[in-house]
N, C-alpha and C. Protein backbone atom coordinates (compact mmCIF):
# COMPACT_ATOMS: atom_id res chain seq x y z
N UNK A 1 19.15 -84.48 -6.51
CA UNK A 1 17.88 -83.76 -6.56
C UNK A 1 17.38 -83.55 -5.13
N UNK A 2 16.88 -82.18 -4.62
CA UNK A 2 16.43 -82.00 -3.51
C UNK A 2 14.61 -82.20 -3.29
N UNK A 3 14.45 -82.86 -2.52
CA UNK A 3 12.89 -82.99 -2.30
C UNK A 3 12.28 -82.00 -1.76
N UNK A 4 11.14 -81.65 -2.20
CA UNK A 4 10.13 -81.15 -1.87
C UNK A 4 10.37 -80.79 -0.36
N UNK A 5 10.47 -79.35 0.00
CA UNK A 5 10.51 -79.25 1.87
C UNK A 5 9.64 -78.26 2.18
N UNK A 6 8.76 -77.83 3.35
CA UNK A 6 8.79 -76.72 3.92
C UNK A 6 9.45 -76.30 4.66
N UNK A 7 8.88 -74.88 4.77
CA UNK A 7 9.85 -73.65 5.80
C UNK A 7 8.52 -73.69 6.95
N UNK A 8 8.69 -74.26 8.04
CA UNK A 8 7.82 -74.12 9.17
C UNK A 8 7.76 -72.53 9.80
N UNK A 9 6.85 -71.98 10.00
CA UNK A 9 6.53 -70.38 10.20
C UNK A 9 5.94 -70.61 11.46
N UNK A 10 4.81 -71.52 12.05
CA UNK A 10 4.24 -71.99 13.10
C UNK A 10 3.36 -73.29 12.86
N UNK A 11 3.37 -73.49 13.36
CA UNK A 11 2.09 -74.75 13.38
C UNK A 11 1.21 -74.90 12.76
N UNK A 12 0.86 -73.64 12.50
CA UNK A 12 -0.46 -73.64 11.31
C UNK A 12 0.22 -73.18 10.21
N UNK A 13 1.00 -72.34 9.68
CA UNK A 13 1.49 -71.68 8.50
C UNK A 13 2.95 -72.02 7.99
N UNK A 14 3.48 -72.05 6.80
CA UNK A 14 4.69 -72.60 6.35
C UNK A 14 4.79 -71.84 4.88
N UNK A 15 5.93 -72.13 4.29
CA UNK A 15 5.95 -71.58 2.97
C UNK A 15 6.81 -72.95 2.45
N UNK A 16 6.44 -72.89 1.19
CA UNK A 16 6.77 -74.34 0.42
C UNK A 16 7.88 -73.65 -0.18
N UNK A 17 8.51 -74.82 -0.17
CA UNK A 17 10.28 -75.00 -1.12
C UNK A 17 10.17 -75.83 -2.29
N UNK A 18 10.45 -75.75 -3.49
CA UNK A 18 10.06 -76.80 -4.12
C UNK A 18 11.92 -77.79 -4.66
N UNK A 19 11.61 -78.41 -5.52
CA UNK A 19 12.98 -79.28 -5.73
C UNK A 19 14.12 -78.60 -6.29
N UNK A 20 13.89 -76.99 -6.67
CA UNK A 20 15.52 -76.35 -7.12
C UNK A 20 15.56 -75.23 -5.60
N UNK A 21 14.79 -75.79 -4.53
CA UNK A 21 15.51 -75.03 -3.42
C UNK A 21 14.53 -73.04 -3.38
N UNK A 22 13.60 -73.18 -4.36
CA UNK A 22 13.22 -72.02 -4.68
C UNK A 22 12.21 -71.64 -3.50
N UNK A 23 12.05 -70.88 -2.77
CA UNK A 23 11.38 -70.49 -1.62
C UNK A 23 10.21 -69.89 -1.64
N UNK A 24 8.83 -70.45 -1.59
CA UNK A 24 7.83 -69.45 -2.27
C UNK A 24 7.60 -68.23 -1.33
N UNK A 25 7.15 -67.22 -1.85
CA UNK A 25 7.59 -65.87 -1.03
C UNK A 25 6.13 -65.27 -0.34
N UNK A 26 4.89 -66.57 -0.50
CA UNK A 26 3.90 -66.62 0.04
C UNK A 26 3.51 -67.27 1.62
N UNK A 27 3.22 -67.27 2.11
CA UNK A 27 2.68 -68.02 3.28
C UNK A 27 1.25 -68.77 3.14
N UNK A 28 1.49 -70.06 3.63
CA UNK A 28 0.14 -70.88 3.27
C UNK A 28 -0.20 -71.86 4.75
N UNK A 29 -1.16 -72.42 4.68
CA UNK A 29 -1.73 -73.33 5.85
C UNK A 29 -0.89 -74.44 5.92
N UNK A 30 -0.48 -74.99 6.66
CA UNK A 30 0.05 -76.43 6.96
C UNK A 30 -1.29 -77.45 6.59
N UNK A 31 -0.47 -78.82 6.17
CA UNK A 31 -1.63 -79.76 6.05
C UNK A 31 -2.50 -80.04 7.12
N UNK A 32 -2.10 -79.65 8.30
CA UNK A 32 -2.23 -80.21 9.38
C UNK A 32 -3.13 -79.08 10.02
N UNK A 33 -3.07 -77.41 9.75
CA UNK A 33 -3.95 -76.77 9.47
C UNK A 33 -5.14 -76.41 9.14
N UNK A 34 -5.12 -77.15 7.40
CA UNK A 34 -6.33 -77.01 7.10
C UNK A 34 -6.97 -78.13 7.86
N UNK A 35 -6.33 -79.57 8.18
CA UNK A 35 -7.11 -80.79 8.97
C UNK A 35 -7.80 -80.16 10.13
N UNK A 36 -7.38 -79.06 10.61
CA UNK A 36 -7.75 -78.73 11.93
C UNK A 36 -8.72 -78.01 11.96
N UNK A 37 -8.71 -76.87 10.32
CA UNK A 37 -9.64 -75.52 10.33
C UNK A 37 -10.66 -76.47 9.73
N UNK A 38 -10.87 -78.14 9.07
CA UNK A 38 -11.82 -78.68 8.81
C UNK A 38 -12.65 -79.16 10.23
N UNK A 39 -11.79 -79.46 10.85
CA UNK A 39 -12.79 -80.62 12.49
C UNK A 39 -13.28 -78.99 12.98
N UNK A 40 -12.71 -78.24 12.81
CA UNK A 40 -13.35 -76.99 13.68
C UNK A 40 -14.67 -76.61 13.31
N UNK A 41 -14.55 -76.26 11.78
CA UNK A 41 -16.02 -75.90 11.16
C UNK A 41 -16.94 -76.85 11.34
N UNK A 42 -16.73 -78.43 11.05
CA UNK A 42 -18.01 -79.58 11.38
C UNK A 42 -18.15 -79.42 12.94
N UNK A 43 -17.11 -79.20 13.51
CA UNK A 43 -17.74 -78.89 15.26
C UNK A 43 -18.70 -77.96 15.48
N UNK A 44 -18.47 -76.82 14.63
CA UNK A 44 -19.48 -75.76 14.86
C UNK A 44 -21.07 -76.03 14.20
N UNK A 45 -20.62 -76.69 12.90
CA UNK A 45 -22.06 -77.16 12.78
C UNK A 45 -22.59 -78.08 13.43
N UNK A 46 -21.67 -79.10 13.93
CA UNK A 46 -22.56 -79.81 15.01
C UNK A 46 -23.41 -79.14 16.21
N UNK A 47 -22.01 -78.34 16.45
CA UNK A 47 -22.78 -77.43 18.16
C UNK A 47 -24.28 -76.59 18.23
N UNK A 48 -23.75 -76.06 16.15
CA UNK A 48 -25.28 -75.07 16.58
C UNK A 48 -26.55 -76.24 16.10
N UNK A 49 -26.44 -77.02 15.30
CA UNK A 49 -27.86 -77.70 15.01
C UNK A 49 -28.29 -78.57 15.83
N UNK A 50 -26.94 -79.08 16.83
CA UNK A 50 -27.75 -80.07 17.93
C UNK A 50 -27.16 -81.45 17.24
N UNK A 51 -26.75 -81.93 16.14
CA UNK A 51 -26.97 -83.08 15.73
C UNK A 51 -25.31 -83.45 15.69
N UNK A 52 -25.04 -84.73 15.56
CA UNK A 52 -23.55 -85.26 15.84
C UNK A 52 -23.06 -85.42 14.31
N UNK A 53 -22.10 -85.38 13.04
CA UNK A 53 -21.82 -85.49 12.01
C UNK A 53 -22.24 -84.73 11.69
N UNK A 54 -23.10 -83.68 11.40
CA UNK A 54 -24.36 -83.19 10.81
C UNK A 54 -23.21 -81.95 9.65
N UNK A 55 -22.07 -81.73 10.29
CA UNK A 55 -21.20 -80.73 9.20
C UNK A 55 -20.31 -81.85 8.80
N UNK A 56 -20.14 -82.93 8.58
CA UNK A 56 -19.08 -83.61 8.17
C UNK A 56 -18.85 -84.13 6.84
N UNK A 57 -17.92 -83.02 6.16
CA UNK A 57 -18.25 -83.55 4.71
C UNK A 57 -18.80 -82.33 4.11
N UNK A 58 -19.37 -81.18 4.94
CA UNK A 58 -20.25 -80.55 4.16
C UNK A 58 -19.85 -78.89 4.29
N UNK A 59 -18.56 -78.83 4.69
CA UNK A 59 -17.73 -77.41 4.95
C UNK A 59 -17.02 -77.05 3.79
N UNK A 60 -17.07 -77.80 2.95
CA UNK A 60 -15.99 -77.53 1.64
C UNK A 60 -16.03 -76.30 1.15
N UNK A 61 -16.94 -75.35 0.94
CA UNK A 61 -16.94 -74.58 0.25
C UNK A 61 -16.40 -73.17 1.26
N UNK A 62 -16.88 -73.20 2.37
CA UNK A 62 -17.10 -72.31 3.27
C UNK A 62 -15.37 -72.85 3.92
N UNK A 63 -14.63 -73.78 4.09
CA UNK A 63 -13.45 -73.92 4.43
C UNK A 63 -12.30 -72.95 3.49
N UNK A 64 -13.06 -73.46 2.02
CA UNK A 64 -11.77 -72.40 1.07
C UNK A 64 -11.99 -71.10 0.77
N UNK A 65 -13.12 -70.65 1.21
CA UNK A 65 -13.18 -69.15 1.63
C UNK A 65 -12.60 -69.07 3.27
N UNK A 66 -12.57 -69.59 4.31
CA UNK A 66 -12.17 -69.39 4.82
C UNK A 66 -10.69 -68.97 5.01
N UNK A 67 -9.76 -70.11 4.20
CA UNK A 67 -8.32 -70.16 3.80
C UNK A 67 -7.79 -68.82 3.01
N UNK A 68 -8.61 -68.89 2.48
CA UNK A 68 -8.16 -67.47 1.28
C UNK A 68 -8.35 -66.40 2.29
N UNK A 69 -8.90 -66.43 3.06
CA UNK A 69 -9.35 -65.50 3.92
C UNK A 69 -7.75 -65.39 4.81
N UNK A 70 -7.98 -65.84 5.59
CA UNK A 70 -6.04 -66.70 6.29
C UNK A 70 -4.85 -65.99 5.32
N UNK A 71 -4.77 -66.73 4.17
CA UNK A 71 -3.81 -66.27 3.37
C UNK A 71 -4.01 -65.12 2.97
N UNK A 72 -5.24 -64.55 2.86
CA UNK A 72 -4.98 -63.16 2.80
C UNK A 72 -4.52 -62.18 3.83
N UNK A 73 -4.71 -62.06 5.14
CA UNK A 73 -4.30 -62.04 6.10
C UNK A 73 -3.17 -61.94 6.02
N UNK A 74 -3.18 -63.32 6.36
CA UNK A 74 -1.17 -63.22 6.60
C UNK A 74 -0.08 -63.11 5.78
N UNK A 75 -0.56 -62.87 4.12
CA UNK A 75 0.66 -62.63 3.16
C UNK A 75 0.55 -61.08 3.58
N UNK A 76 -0.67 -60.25 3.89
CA UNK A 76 -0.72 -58.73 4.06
C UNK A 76 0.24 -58.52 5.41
N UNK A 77 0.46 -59.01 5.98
CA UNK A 77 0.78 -58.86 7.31
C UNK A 77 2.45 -58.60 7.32
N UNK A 78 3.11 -59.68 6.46
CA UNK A 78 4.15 -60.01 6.08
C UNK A 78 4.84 -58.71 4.84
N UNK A 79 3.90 -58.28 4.23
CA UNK A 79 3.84 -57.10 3.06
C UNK A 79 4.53 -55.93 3.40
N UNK A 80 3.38 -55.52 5.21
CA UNK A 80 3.42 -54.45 5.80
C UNK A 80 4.88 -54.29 5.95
């Protein structure tokens, strides 16, 4: 049985393989991605309100519009 792999695209983006080797024909965020597009957004809410934590915890909603946003992007890109 083959495990679970990705296809690395860059640093931020990859496409998942799953265990019969099947290649998804989408492009998605790396885990390590979204970890990053999360510290980014609480940075920004920190920067504009002045206060330290003050977005931490509290980007959730506005992160997965962001993503969909990304993946929309870059599956169009790939289309063209």
């Amino acid at each position: 049985m083959m495990s679970n792999k990705l296809i690395i695209v860059s640093k931020w983006i990859h496409r998942y393989v799953d265990d019969e080797g099947n290649v998804d024909n989408k492009l998605t965020l790396t885990s390590e991605g979204i970890a990053s597009l999360t510290e980014d957004l609480e940075y920004i809410v920190d920067k504009y309100t002045g206060i330290d934590d003050a977005g931490f915890m509290k980007c959730g909603e506005i992160r997965t519009d962001i993503i969909e946003l990304i993946h929309s992007i870059i599956n169009k890109e790939i289309s063209n």
